[in-house]
N, C-alpha and C. Protein backbone atom coordinates (compact mmCIF):
# COMPACT_ATOMS: atom_id res chain seq x y z
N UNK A 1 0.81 -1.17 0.00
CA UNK A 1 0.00 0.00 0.00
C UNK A 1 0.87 1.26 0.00
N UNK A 2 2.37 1.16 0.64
CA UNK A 2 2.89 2.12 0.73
C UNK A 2 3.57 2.52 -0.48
N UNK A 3 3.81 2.10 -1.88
CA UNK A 3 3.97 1.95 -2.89
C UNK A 3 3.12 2.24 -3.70
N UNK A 4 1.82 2.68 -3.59
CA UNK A 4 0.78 2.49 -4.65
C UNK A 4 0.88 4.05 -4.43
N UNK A 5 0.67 4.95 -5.46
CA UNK A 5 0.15 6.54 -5.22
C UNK A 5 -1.40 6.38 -4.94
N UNK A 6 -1.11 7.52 -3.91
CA UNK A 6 -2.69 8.47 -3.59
C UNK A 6 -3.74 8.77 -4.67
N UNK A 7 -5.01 7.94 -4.54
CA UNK A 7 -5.72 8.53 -6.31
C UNK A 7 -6.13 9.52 -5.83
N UNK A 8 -6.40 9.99 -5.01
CA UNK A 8 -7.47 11.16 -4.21
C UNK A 8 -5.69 13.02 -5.02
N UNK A 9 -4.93 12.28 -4.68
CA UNK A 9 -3.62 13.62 -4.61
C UNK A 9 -2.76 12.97 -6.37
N UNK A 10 -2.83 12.28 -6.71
CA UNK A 10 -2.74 11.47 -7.81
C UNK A 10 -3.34 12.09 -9.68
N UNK A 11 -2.74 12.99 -10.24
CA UNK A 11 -3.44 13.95 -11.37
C UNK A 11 -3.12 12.93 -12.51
N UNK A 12 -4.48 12.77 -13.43
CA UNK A 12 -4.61 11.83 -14.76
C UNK A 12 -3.09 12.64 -15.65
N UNK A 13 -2.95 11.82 -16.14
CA UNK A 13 -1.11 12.21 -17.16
C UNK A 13 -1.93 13.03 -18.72
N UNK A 14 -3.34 12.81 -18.71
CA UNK A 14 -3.55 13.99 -19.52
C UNK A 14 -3.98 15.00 -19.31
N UNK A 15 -3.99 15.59 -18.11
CA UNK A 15 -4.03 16.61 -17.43
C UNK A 15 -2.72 17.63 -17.35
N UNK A 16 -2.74 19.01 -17.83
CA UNK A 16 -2.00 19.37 -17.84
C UNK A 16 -2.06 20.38 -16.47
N UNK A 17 -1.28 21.12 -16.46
CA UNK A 17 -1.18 21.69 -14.74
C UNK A 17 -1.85 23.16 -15.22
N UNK A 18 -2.18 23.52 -16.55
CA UNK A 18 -2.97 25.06 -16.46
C UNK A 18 -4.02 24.72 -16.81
N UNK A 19 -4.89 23.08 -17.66
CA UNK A 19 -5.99 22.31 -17.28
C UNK A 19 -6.50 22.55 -15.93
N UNK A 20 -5.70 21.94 -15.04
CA UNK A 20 -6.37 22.08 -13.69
C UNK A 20 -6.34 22.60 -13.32
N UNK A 21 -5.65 24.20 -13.21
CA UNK A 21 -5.77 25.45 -13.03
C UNK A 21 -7.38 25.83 -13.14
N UNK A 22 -6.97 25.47 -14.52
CA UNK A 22 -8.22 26.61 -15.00
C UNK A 22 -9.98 25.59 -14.46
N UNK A 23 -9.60 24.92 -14.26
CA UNK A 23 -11.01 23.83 -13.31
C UNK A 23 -10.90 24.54 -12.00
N UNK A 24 -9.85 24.56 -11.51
CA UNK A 24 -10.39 25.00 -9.83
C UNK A 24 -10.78 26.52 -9.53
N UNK A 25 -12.12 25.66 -8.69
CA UNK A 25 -12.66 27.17 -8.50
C UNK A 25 -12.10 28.08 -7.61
N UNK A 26 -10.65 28.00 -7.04
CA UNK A 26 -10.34 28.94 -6.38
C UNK A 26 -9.36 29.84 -7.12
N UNK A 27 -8.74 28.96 -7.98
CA UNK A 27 -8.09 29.75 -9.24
C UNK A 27 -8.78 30.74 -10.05
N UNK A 28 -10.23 30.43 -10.30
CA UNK A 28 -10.92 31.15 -11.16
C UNK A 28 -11.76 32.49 -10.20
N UNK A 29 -11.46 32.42 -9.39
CA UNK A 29 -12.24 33.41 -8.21
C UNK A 29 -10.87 34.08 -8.30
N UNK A 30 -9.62 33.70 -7.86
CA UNK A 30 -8.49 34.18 -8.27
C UNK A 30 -8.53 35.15 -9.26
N UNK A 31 -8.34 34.76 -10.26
CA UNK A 31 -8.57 35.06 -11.66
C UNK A 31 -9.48 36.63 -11.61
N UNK A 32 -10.72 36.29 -11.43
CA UNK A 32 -11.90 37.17 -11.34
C UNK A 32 -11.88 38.37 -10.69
N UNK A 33 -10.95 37.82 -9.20
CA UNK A 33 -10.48 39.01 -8.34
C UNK A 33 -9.41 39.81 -8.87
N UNK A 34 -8.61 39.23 -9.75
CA UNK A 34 -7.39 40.37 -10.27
C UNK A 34 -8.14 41.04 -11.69
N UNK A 35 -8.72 40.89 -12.65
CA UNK A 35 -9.21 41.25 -13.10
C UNK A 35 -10.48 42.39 -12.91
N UNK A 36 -10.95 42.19 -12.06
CA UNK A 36 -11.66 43.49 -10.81
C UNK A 36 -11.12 44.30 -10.64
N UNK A 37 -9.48 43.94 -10.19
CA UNK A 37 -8.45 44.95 -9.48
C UNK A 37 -7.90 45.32 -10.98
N UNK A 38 -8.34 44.87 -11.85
CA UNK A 38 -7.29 45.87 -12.72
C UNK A 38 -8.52 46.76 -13.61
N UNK A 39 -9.66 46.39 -13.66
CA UNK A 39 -10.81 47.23 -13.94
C UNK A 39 -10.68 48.83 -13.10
N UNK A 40 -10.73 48.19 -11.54
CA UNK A 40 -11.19 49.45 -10.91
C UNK A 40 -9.80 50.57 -11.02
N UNK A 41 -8.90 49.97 -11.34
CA UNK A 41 -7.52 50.95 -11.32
C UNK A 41 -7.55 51.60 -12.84
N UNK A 42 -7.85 50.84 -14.03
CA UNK A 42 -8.65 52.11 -14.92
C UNK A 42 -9.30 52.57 -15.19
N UNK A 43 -10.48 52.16 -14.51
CA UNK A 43 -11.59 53.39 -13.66
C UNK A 43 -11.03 54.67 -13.28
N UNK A 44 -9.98 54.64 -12.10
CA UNK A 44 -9.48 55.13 -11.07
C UNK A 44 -8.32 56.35 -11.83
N UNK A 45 -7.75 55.35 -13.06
CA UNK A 45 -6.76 56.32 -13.76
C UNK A 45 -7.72 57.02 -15.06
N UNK A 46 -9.00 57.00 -15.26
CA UNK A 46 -9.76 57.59 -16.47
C UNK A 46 -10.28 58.73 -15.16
N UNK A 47 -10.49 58.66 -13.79
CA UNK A 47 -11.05 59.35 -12.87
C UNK A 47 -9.99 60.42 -13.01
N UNK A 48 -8.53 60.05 -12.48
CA UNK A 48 -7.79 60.90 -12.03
C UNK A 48 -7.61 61.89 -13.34
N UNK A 49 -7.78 61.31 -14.51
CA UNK A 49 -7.38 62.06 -15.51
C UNK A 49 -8.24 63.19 -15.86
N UNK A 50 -9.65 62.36 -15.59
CA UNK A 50 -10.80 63.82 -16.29
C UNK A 50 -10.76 64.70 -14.92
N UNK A 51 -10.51 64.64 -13.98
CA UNK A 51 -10.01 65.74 -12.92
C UNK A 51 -9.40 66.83 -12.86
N UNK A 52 -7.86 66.20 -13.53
CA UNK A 52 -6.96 66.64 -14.17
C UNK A 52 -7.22 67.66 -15.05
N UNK A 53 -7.82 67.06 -16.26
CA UNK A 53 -8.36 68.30 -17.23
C UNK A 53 -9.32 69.14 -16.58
N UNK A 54 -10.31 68.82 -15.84
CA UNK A 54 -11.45 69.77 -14.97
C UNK A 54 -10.08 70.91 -14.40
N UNK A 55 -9.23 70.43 -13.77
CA UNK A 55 -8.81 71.32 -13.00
C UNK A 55 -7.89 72.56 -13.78
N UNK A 56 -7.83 71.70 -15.24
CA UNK A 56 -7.05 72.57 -16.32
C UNK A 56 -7.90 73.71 -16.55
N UNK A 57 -9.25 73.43 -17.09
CA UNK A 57 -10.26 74.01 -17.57
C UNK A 57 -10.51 74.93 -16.32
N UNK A 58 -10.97 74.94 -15.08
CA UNK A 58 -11.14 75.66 -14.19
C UNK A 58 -10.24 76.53 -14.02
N UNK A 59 -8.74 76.32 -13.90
CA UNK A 59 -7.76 77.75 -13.80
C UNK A 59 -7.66 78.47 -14.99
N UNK A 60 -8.19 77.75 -16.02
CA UNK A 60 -7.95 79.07 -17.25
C UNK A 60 -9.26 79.70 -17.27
N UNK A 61 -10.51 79.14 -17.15
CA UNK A 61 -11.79 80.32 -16.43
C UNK A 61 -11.26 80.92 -15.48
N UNK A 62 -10.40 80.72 -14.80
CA UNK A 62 -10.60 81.35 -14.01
C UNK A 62 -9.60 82.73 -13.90
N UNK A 63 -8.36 82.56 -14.93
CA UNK A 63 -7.64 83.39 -15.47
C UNK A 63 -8.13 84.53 -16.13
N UNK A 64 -9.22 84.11 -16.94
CA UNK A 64 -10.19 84.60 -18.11
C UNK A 64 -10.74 85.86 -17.21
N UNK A 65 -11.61 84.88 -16.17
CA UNK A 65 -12.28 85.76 -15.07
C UNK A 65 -11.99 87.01 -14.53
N UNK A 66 -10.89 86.74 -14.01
CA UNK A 66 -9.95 87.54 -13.46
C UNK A 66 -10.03 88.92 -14.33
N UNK A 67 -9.25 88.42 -15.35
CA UNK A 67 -8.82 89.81 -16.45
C UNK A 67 -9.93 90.28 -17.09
N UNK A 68 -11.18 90.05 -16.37
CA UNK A 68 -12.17 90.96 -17.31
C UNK A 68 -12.44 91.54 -16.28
């Protein structure tokens, strides 16, 4: 018995190792969660940017303003 492999810990030989990757559901929650995180960060960088220009647009009204 001590000779025989584990079938339970034991992977079929046509199984490749990004096969079973991509089956387990903690990989794919994995997966799902970095893909989230890279959504909300160009969210976050399309945010910071139209700000950016708001704040462009606001000091030259407000330049404008000024000199009249």
């Amino acid at each position: 018995m001590a000779n025989q492999p584990n079938s339970v810990f034991a992977a079929p030989k046509s199984d490749s190792a990004f096969g079973r990757a991509q089956n387990n559901p903690q990989v794919q929650q994995m997966q799902q969660s970095a893909e989230d995180a890279l959504n909300f960060q160009l969210w976050v960088s399309k945010q910071a940017h139209s700000l950016s220009r708001l704040k462009v647009f606001h000091s030259m009204a407000k330049s404008i303003n000024d000199q009249q």
